[in-house]
PDB file of N, CA and C in Angstrom:
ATOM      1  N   UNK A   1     -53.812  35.747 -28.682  1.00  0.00           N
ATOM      2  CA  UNK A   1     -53.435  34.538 -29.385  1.00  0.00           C
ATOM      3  C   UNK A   1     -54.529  33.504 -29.196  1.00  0.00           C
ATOM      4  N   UNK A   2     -54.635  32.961 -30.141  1.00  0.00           N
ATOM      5  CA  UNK A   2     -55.741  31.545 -30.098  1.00  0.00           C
ATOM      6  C   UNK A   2     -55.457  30.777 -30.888  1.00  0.00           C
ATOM      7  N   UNK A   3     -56.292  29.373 -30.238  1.00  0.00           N
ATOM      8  CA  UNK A   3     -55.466  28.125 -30.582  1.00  0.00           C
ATOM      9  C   UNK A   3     -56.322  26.795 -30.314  1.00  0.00           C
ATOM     10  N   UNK A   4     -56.497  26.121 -31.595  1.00  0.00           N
ATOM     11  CA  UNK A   4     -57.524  25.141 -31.006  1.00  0.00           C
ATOM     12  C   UNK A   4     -56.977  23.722 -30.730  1.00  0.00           C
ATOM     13  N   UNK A   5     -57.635  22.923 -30.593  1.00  0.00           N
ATOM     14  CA  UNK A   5     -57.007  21.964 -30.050  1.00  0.00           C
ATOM     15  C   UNK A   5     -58.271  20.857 -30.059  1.00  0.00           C
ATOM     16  N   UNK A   6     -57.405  19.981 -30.359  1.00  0.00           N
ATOM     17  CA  UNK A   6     -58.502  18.474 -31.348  1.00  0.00           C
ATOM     18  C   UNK A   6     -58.137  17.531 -30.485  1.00  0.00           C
ATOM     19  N   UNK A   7     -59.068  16.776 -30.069  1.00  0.00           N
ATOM     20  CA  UNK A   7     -58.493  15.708 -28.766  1.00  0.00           C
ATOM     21  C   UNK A   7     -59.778  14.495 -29.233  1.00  0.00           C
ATOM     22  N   UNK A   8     -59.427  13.584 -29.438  1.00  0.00           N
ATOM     23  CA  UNK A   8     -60.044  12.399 -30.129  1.00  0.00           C
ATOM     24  C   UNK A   8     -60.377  11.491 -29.320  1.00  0.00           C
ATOM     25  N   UNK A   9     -59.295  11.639 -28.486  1.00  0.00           N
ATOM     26  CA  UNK A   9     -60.053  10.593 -26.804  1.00  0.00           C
ATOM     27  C   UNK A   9     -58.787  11.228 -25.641  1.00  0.00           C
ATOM     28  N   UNK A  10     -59.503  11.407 -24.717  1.00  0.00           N
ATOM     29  CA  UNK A  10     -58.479  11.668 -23.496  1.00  0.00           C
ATOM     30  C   UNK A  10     -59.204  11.800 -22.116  1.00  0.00           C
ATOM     31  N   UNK A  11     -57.709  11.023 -21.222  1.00  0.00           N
ATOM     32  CA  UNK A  11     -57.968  10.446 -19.857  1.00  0.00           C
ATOM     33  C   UNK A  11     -57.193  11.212 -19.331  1.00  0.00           C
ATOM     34  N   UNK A  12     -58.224  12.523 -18.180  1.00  0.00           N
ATOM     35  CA  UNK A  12     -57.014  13.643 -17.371  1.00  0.00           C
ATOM     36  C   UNK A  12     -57.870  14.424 -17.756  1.00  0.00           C
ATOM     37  N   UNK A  13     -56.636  15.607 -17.351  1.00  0.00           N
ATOM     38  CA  UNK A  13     -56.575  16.942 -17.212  1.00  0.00           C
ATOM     39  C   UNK A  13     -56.845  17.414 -18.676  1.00  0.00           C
ATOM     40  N   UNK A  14     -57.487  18.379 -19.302  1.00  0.00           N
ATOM     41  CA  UNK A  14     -56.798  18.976 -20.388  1.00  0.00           C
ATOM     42  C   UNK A  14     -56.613  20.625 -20.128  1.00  0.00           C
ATOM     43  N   UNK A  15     -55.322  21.237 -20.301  1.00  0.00           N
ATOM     44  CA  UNK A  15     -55.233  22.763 -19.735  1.00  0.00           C
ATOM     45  C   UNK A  15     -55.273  23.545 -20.947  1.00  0.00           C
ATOM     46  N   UNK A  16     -55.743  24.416 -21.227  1.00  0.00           N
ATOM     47  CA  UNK A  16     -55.550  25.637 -22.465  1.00  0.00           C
ATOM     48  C   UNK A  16     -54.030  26.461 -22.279  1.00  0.00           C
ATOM     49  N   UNK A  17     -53.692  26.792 -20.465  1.00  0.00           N
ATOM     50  CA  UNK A  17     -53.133  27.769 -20.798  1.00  0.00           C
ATOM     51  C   UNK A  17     -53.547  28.403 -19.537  1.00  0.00           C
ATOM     52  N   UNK A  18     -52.941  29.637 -18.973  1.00  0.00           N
ATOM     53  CA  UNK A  18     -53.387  30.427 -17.996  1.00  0.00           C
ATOM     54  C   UNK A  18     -55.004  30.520 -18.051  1.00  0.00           C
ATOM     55  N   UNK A  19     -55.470  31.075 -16.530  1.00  0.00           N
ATOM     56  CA  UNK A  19     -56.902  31.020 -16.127  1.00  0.00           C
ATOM     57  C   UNK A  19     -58.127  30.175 -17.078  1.00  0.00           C
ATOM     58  N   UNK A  20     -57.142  28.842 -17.357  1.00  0.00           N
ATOM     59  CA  UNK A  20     -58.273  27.880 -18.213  1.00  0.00           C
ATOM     60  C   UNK A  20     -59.088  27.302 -16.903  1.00  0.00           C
ATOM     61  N   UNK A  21     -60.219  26.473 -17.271  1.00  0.00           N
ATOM     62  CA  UNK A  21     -60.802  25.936 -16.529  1.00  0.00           C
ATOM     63  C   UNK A  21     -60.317  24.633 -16.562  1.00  0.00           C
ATOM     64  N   UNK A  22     -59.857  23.769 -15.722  1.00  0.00           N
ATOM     65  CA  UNK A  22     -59.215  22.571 -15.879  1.00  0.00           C
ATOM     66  C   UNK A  22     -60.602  21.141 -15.527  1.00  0.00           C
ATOM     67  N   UNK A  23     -60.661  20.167 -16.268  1.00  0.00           N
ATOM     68  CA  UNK A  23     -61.986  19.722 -15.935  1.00  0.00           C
ATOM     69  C   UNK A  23     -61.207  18.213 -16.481  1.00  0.00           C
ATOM     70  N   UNK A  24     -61.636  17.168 -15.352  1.00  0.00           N
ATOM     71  CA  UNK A  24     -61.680  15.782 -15.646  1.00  0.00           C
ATOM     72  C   UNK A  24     -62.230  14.798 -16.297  1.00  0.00           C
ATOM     73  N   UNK A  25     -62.066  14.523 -16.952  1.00  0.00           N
ATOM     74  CA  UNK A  25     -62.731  13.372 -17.815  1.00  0.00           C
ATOM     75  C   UNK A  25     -62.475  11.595 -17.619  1.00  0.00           C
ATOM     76  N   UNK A  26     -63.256  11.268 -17.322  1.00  0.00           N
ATOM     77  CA  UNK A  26     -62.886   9.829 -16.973  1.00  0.00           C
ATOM     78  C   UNK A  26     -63.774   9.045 -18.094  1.00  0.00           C
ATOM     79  N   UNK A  27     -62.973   8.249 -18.674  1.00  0.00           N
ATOM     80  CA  UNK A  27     -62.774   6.998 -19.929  1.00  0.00           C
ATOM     81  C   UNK A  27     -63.452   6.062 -18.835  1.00  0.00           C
ATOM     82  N   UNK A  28     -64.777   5.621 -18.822  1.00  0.00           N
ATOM     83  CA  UNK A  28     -64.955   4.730 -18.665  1.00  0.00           C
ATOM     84  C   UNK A  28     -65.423   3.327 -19.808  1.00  0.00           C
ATOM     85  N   UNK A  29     -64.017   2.347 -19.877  1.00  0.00           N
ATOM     86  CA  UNK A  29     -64.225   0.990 -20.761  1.00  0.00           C
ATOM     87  C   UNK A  29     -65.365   0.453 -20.549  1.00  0.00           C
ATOM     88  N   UNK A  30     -66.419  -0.507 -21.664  1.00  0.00           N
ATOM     89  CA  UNK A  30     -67.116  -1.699 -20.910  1.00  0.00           C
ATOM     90  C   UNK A  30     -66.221  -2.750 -21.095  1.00  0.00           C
ATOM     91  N   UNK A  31     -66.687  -3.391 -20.092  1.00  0.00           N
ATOM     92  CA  UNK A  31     -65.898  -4.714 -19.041  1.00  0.00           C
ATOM     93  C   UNK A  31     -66.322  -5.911 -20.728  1.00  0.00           C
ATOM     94  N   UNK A  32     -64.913  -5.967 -20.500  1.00  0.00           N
ATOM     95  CA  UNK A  32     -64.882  -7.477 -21.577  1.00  0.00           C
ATOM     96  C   UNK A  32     -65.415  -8.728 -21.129  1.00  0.00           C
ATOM     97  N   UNK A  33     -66.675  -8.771 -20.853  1.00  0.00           N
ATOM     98  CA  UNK A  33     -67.231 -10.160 -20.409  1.00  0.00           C
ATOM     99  C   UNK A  33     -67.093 -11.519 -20.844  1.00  0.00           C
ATOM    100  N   UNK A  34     -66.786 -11.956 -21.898  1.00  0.00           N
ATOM    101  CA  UNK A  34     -65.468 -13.104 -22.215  1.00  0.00           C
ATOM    102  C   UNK A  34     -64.908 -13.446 -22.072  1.00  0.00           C
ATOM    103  N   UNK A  35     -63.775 -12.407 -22.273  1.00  0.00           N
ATOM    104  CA  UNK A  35     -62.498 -12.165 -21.081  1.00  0.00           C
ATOM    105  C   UNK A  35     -62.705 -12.305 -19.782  1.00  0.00           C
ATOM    106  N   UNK A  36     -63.340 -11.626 -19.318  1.00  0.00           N
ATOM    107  CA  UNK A  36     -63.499 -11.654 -17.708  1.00  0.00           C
ATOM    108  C   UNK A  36     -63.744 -13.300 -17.243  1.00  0.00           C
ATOM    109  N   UNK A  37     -64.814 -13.884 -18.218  1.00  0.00           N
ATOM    110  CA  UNK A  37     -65.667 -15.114 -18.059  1.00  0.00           C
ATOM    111  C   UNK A  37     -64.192 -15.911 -17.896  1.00  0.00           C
ATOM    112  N   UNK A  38     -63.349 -15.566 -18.814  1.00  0.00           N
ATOM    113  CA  UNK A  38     -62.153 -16.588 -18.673  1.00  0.00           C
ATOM    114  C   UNK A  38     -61.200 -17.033 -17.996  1.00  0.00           C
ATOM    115  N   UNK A  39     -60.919 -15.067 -17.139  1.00  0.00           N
ATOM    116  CA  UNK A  39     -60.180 -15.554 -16.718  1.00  0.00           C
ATOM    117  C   UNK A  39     -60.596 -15.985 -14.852  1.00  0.00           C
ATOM    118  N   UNK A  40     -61.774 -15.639 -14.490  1.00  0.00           N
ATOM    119  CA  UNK A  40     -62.841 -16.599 -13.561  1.00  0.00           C
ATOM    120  C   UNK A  40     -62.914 -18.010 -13.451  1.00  0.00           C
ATOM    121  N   UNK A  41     -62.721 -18.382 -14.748  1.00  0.00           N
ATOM    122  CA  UNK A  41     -62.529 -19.766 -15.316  1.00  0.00           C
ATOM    123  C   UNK A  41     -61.635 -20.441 -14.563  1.00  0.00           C
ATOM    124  N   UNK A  42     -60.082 -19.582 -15.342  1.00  0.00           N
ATOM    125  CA  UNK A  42     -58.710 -20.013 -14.764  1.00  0.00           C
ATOM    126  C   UNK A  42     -58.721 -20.253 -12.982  1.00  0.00           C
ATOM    127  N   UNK A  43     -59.024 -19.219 -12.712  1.00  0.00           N
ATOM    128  CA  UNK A  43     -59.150 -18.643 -11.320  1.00  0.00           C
ATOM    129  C   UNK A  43     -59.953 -20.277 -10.449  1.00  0.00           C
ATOM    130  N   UNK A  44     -60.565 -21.096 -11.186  1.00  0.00           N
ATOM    131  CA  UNK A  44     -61.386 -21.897 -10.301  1.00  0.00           C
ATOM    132  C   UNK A  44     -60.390 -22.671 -10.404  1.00  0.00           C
ATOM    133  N   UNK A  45     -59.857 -22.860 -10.788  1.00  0.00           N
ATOM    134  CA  UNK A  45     -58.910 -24.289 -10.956  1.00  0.00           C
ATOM    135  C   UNK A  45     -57.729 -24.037 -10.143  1.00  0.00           C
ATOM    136  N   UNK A  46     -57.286 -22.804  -9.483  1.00  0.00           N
ATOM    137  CA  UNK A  46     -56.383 -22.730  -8.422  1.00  0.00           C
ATOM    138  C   UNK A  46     -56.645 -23.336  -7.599  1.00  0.00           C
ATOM    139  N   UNK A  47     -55.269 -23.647  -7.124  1.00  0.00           N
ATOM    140  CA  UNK A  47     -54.840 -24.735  -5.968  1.00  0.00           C
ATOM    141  C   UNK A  47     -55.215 -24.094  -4.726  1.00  0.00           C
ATOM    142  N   UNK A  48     -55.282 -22.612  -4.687  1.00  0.00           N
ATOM    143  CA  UNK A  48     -55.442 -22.103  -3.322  1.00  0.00           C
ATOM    144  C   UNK A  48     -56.876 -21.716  -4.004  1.00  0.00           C
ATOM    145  N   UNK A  49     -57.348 -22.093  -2.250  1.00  0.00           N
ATOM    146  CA  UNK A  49     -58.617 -22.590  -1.839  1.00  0.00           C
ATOM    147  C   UNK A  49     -59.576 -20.850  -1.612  1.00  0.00           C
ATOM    148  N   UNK A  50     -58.748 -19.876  -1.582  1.00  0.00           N
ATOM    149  CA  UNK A  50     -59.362 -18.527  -1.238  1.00  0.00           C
ATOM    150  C   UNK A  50     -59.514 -17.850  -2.893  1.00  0.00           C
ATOM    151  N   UNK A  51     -58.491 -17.982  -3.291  1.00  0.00           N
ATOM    152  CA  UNK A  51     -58.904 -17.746  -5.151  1.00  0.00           C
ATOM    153  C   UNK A  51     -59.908 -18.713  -5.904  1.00  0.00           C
ATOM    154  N   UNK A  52     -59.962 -19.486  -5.329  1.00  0.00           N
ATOM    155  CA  UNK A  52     -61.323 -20.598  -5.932  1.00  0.00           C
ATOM    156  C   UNK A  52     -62.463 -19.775  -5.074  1.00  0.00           C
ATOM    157  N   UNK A  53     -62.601 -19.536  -3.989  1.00  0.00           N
ATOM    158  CA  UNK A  53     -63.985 -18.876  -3.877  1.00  0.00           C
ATOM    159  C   UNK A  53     -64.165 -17.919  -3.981  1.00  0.00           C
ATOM    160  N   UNK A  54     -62.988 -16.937  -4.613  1.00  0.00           N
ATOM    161  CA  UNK A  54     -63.490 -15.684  -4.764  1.00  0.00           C
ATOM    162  C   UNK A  54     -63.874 -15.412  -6.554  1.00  0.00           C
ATOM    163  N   UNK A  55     -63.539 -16.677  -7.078  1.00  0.00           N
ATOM    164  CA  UNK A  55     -63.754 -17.036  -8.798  1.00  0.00           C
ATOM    165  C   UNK A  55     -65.439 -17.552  -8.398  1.00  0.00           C
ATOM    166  N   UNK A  56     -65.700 -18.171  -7.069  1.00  0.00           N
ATOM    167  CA  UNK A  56     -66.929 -19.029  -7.491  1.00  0.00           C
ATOM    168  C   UNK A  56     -67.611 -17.719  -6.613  1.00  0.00           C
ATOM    169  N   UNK A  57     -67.565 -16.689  -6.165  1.00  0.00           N
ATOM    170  CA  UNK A  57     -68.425 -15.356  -5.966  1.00  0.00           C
ATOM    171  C   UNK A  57     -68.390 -14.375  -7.484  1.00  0.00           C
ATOM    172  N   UNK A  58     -68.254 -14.318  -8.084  1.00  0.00           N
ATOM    173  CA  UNK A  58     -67.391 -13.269  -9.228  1.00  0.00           C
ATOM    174  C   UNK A  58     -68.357 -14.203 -10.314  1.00  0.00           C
ATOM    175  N   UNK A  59     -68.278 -15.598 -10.414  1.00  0.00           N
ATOM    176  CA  UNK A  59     -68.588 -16.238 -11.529  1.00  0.00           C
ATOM    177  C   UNK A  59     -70.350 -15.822 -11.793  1.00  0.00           C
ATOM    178  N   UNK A  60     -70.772 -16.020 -10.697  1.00  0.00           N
ATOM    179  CA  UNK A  60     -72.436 -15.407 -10.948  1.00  0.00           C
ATOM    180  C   UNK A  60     -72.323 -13.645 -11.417  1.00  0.00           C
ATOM    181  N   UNK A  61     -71.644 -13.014 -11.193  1.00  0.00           N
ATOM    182  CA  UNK A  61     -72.020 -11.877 -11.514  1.00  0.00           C
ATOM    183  C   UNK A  61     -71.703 -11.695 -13.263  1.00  0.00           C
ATOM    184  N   UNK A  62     -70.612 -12.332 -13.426  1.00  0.00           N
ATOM    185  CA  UNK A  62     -70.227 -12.885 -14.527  1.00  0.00           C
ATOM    186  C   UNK A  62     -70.870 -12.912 -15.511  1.00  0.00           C
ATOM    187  N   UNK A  63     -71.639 -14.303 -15.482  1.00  0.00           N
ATOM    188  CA  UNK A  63     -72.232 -14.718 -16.230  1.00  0.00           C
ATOM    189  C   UNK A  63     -73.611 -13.936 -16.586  1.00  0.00           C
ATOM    190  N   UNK A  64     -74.056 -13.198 -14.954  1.00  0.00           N
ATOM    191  CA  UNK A  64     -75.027 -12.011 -15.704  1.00  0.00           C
ATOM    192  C   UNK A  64     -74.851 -10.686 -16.053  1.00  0.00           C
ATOM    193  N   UNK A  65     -73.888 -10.370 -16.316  1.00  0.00           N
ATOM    194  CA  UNK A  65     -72.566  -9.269 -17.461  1.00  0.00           C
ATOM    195  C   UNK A  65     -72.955  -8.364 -15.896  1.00  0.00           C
ATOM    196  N   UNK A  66     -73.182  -8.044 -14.850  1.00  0.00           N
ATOM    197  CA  UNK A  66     -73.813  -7.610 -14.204  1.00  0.00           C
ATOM    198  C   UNK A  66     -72.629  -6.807 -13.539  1.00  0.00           C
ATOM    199  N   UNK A  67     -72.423  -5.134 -13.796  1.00  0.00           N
ATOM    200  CA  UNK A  67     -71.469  -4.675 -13.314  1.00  0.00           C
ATOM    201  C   UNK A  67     -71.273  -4.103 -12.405  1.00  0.00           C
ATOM    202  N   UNK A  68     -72.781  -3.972 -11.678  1.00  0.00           N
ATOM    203  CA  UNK A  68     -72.565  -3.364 -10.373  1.00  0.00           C
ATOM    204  C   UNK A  68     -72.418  -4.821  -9.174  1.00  0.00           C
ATOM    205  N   UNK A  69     -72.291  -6.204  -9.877  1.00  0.00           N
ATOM    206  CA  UNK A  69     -72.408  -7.681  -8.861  1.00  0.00           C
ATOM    207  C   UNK A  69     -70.839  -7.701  -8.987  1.00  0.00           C
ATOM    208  N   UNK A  70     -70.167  -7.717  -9.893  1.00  0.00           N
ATOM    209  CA  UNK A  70     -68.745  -7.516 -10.130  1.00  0.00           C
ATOM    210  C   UNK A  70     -68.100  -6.491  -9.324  1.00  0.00           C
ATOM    211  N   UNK A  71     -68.308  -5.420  -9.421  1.00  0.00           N
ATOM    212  CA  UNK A  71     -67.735  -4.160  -8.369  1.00  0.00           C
ATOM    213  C   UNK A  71     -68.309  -4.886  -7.032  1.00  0.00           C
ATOM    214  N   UNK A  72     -69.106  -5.079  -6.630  1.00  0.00           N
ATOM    215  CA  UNK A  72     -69.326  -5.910  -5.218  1.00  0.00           C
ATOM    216  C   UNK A  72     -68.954  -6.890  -4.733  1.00  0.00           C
ATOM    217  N   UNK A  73     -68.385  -7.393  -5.805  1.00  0.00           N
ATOM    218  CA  UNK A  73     -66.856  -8.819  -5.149  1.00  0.00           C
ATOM    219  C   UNK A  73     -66.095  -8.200  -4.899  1.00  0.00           C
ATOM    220  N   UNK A  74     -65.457  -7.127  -6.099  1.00  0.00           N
ATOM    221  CA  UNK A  74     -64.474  -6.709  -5.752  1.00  0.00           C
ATOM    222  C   UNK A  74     -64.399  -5.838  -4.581  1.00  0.00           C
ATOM    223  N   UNK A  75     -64.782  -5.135  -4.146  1.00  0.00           N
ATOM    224  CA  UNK A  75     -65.258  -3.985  -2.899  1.00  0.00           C
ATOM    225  C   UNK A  75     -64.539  -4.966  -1.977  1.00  0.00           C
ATOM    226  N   UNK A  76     -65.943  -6.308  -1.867  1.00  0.00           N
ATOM    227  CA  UNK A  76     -65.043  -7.765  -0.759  1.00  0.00           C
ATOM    228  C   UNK A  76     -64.287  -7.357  -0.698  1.00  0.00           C
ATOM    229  N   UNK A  77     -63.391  -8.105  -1.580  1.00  0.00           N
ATOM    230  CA  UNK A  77     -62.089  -8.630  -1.538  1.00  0.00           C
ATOM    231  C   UNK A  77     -60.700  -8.094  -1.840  1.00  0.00           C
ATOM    232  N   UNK A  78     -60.726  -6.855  -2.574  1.00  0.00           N
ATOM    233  CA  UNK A  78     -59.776  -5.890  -2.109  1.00  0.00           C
ATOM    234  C   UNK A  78     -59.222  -5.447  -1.140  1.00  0.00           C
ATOM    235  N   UNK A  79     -59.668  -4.921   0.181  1.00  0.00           N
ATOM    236  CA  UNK A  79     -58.858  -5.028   1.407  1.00  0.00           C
ATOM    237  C   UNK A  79     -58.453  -6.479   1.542  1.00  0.00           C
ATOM    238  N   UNK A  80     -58.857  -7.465   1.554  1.00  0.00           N
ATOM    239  CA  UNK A  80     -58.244  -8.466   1.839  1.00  0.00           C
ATOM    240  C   UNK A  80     -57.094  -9.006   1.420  1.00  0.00           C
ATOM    241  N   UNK A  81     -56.853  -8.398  -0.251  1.00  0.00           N
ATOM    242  CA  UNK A  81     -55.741  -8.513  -0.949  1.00  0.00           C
ATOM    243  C   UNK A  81     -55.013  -7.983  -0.561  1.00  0.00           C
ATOM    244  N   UNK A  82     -55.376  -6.659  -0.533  1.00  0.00           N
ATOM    245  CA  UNK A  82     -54.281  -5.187   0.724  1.00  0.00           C
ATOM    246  C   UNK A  82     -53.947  -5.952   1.469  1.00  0.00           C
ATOM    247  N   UNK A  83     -54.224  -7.107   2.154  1.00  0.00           N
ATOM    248  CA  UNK A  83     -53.855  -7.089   3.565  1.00  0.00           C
ATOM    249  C   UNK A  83     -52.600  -8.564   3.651  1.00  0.00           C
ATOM    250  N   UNK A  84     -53.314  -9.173   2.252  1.00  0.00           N
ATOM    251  CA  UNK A  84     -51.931  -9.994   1.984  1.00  0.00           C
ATOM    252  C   UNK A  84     -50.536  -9.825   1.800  1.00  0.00           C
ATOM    253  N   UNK A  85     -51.121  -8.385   0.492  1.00  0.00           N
ATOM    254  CA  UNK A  85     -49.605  -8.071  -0.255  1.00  0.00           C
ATOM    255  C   UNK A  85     -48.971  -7.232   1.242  1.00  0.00           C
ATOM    256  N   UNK A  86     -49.428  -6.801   1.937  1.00  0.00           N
ATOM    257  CA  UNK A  86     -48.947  -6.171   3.342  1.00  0.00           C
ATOM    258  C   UNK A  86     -48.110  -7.187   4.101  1.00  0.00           C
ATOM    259  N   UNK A  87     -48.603  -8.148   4.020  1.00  0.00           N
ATOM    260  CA  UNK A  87     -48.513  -9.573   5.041  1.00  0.00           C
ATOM    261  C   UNK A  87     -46.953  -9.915   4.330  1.00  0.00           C
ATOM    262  N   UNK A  88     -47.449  -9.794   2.904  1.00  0.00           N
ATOM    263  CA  UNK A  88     -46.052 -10.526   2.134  1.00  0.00           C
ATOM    264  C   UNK A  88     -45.080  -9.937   2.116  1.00  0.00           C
ATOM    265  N   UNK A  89     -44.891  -8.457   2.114  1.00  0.00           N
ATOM    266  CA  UNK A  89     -43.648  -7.853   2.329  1.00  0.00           C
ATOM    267  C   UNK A  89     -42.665  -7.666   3.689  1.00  0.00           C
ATOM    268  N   UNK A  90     -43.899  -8.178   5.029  1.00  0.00           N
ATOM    269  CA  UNK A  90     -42.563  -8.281   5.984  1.00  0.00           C
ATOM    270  C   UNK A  90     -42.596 -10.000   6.025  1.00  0.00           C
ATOM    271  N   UNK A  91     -43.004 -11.000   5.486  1.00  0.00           N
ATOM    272  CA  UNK A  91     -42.873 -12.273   5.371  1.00  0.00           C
ATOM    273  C   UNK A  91     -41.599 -12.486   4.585  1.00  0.00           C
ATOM    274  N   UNK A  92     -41.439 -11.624   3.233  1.00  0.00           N
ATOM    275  CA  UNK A  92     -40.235 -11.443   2.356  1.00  0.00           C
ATOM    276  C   UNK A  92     -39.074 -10.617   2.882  1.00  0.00           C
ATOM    277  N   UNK A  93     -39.662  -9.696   3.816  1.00  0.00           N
ATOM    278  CA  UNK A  93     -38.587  -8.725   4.702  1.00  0.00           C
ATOM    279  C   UNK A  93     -37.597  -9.958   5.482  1.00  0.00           C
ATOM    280  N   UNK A  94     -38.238 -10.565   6.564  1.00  0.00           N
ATOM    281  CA  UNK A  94     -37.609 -11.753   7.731  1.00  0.00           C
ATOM    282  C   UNK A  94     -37.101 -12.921   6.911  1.00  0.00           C
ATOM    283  N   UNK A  95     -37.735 -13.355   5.650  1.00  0.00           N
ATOM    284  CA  UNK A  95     -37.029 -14.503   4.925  1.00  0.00           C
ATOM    285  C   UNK A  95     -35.469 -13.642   4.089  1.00  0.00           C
ATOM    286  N   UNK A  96     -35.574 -12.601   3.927  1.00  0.00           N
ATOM    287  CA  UNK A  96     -34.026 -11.881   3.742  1.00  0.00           C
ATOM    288  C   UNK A  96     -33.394 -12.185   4.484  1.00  0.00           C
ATOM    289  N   UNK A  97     -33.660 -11.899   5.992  1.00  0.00           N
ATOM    290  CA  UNK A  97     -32.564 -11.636   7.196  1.00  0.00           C
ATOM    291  C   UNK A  97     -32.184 -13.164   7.347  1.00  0.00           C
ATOM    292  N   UNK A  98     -32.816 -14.358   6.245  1.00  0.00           N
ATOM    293  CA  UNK A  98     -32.286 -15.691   6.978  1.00  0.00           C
ATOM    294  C   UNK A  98     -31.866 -16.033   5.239  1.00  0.00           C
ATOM    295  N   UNK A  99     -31.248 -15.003   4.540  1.00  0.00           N
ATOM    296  CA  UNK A  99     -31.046 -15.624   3.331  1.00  0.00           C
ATOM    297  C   UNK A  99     -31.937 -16.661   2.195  1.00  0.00           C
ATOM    298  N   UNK A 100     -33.329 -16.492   2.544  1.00  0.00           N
ATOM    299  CA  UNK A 100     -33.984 -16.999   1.662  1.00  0.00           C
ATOM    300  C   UNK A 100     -34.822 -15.806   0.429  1.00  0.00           C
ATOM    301  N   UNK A 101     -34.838 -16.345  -0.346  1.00  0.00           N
ATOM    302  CA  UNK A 101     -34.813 -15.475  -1.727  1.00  0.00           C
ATOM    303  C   UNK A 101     -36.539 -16.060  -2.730  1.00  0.00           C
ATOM    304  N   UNK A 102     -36.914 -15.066  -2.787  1.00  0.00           N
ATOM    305  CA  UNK A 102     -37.958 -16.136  -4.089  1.00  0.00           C
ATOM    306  C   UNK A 102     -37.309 -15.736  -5.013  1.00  0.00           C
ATOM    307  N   UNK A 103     -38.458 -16.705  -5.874  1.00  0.00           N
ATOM    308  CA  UNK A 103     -38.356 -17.452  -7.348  1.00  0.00           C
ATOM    309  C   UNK A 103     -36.700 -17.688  -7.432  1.00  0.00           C
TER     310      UNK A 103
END
């Protein structure tokens, strides 16, 4: 039996079928630098003082569409985020046990 198969864009796996060769394909987007520029923008005007400097590290790479200066903020500052949203779930855990609730 045979059987073809038309694939126009795809992110993954694609399988034929028994003893296919299974092979990855990764979609890499380019970075909407506009967008990005904007929302860097937003980002400076936060009230918290750690999202303003991580908009005013990000903003130079930014502005020079520069995507390996962008992946190198982010690298930063990713564990650090890890280590908030970590922080925030037993901060939200102990504010349960005293009946306080967000939003």
């Amino acid at each position: 039996m045979s059987s073809t198969i038309n694939v126009t864009n795809n992110n993954g796996i694609i399988s034929t079928g028994m003893k296919s060769k299974n092979i990855v394909y990764h979609n890499q987007e380019d970075i909407r630098w506009e967008r990005l520029k904007k929302e860097i923008s937003d980002l400076k005007s936060s009230s918290d003082a750690s999202i303003r400097k991580f908009a005013d590290e990000a903003e130079e790479a930014a502005k020079k569409e520069d995507k390996r200066g962008i992946r190198d903020v982010l690298k930063k500052w990713l564990p650090c985020i890890g280590g908030l949203i970590e922080s925030s779930y037993y901060i939200i855990k102990i504010a349960k046990n005293f009946n306080i609730g967000i939003g």
